[in-house]
Protein backbone atom coordinates (compact mmCIF):
# COMPACT_ATOMS: atom_id res chain seq x y z
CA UNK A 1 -26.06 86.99 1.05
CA UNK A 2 -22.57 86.08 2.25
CA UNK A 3 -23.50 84.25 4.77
CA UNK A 4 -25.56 82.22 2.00
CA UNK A 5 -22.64 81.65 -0.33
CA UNK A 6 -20.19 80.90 2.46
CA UNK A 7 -22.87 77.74 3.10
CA UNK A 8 -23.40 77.14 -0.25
CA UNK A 9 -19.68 76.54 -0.77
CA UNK A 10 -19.17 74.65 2.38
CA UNK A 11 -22.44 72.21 1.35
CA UNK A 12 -20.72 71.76 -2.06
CA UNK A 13 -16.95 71.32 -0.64
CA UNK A 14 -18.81 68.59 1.74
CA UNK A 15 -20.05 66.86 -1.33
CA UNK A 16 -17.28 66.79 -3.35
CA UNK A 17 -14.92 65.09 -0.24
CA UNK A 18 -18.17 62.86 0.29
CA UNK A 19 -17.96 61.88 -3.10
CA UNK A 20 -14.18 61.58 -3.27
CA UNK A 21 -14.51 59.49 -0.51
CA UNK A 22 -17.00 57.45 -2.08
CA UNK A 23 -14.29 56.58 -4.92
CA UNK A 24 -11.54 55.92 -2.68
CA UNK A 25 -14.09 53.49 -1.30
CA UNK A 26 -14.89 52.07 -4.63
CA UNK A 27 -11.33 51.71 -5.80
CA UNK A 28 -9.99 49.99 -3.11
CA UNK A 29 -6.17 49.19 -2.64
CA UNK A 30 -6.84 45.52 -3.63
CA UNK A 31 -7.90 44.40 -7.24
CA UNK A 32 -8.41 40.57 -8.02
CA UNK A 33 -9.30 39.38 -11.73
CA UNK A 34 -9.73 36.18 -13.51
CA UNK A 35 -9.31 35.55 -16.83
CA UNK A 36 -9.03 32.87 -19.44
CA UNK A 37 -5.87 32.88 -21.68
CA UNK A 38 -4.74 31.70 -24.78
CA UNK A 39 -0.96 29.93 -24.47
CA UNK A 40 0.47 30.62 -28.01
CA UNK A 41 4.29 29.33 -27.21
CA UNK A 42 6.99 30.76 -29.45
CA UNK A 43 8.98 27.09 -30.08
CA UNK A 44 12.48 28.11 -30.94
CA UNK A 45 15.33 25.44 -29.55
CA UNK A 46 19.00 25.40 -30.03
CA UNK A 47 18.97 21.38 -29.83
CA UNK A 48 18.81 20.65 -33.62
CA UNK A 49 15.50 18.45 -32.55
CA UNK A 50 13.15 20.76 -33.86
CA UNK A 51 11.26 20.85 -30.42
CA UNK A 52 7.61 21.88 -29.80
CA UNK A 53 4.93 22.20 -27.01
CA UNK A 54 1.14 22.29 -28.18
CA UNK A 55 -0.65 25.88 -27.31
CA UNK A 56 -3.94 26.00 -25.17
CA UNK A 57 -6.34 27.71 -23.26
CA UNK A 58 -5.47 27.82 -19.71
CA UNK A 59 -7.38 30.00 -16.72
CA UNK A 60 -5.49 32.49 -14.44
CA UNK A 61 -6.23 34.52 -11.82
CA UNK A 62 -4.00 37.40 -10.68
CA UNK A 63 -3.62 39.26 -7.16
CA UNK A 64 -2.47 43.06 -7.92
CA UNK A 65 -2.00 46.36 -4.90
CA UNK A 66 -2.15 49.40 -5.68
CA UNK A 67 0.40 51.87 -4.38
CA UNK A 68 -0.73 54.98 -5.70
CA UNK A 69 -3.65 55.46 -8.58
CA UNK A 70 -1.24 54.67 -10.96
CA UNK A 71 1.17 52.31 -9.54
CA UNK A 72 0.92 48.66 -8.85
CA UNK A 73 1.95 45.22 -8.32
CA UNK A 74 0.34 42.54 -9.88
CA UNK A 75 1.27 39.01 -9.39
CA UNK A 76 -0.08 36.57 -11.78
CA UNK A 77 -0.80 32.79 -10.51
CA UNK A 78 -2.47 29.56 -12.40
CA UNK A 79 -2.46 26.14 -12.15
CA UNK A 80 -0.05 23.06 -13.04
CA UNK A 81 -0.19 23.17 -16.87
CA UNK A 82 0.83 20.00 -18.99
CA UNK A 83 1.72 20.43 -22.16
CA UNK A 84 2.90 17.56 -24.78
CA UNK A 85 6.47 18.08 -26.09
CA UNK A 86 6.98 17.53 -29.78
CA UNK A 87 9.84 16.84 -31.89
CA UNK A 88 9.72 17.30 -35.81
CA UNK A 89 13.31 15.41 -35.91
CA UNK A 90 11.73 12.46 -33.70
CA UNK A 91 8.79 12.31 -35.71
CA UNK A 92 6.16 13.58 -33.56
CA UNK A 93 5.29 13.49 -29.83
CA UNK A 94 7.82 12.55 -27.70
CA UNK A 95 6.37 12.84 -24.21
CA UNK A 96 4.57 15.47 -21.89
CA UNK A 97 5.68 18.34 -19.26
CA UNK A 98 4.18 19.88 -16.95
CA UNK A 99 5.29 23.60 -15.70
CA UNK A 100 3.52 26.62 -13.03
CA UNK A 101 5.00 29.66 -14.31
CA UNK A 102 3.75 32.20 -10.87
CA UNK A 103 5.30 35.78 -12.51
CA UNK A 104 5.42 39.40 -10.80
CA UNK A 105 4.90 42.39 -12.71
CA UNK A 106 5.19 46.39 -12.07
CA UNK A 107 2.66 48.37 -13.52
CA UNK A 108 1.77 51.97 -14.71
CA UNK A 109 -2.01 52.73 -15.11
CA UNK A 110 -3.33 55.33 -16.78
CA UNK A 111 -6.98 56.70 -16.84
CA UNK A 112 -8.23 57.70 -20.37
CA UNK A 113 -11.85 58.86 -19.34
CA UNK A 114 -12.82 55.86 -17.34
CA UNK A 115 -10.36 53.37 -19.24
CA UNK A 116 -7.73 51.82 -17.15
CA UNK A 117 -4.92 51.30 -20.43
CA UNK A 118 -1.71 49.64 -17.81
CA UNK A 119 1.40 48.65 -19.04
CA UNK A 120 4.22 46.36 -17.03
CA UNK A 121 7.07 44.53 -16.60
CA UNK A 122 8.55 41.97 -14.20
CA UNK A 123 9.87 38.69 -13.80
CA UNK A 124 8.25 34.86 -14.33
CA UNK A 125 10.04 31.90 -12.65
CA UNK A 126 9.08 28.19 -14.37
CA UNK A 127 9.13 25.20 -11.93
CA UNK A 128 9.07 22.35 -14.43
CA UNK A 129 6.98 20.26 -11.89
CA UNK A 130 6.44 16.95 -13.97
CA UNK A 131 8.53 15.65 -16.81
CA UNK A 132 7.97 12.58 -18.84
CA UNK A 133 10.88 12.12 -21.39
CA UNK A 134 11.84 9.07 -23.42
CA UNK A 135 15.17 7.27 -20.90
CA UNK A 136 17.53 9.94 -21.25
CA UNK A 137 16.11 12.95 -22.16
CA UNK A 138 15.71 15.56 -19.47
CA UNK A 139 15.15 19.37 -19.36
CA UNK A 140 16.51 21.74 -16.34
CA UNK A 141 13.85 21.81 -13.99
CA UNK A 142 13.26 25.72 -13.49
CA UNK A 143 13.59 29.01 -15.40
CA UNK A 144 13.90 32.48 -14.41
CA UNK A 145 12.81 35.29 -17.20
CA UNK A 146 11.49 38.47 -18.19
CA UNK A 147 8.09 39.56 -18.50
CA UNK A 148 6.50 42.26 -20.44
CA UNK A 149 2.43 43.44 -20.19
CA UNK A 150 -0.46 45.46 -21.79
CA UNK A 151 -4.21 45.65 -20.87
CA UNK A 152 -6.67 47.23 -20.19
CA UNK A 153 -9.69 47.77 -17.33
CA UNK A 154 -12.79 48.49 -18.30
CA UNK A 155 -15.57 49.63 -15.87
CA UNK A 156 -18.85 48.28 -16.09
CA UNK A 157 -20.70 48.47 -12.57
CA UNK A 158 -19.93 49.04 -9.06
CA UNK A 159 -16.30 47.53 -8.45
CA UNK A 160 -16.35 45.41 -11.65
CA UNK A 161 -14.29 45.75 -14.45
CA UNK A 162 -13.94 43.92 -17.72
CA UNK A 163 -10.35 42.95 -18.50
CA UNK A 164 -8.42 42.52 -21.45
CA UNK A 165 -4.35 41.62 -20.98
CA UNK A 166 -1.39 40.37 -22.89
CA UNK A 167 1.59 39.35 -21.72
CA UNK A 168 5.11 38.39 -22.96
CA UNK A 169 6.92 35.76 -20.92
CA UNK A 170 10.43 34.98 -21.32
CA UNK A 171 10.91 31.19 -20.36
CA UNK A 172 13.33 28.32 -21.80
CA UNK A 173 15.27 24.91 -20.14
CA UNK A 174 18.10 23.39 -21.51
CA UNK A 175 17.68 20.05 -22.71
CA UNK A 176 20.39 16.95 -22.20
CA UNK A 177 19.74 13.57 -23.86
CA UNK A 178 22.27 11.26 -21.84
CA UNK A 179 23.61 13.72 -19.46
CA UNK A 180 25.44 16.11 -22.29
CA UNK A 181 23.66 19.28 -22.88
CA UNK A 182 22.31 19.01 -26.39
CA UNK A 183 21.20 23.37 -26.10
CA UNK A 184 18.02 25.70 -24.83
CA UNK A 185 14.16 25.36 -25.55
CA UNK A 186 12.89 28.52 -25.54
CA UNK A 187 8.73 28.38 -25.03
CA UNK A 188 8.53 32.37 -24.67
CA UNK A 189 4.90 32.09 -24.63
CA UNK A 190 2.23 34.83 -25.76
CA UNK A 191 -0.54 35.11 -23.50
CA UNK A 192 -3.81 36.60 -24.60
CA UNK A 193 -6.47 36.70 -21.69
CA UNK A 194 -10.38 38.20 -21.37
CA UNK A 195 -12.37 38.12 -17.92
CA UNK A 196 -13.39 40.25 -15.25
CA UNK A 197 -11.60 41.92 -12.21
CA UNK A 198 -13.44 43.28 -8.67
CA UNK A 199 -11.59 46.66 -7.19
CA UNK A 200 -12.22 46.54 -3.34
């Protein structure tokens, strides 16, 4: 009867590191996810022009490692966005810029009974790559900010995982018409983003 129970045991300790091994498998180190986001910009300048860019729906994809269960590193990456810049002083649009905001975030996932809730927080840098101003007007070509995250994973088969993710970016130039600094642009955009991620 020992004997019996001994096996029994060892069969079902087997299974158990057989199917822990199975989920380290499953959720692999790497996890990729793309999404499409909403660009809601926050539009508050220190120039007196009463500056604006339009919002829009852009795609991303991000590239995140995880370190531990919990902890990763997730770096977010798109394409060249162009956005028209606005003034209300100058009576409308005034002419267009284009900007690839790559940011890197830290994050802390948690597991609520097969939810992945993550929060995180990092940096974005701006390269303004393309900017078409009336003769005189110019913006500082980069910006280095914050960046603040929430989301969520949600499993639906295999390695797939629907994705829901917001994120707070920190991002402003300082404008000059004729050379003299005429004071910041802040963006500070609100991104809202749904798609799916694969766990390998």
């Amino acid at each position: 009867m020992k004997k019996q129970t001994l096996t029994a045991l060892a069969l079902a300790a087997a299974s158990l590191m057989s199917a822990n091994a199975f989920a380290q498998a499953k959720d692999g180190p790497w996890m990729v996810r793309v999404r499409a986001v909403n660009m809601a910009s926050s539009n508050s300048d220190s120039t007196g022009l009463g500056l604006s860019i339009n919002d829009k729906v852009i795609p991303d994809v991000d590239v995140s490692y995880f370190f531990t269960p919990n902890i990763a590193a997730e770096l977010l990456l798109t394409i060249p966005q162009q956005h028209d810049l606005s003034s209300s002083k100058l009576g409308g649009k005034i002419g267009t810029i284009t900007h690839l905001p790559p940011t890197l975030l830290a994050q802390y996932h948690f597991n609520a009974n097969g939810f992945k809730p993550y929060v995180g927080a990092g940096i974005n840098y701006t390269s303004f790559t393309s900017v078409d101003l009336p003769t005189g007007v110019d913006v500082k070509r980069s910006s280095t900010g914050g960046a603040l995250q929430v989301g969520v994973d949600v499993p639906l088969s295999g390695n797939m995982y629907f994705n829901v993710d917001v994120k707070k970016l920190y991002l402003g130039t300082d404008v000059s018409v004729g050379g003299v600094n005429k004071g910041t642009f802040n963006v500070d955009p609100l991104l809202v983003g749904v798609g799916v991620g694969w766990r390998f």
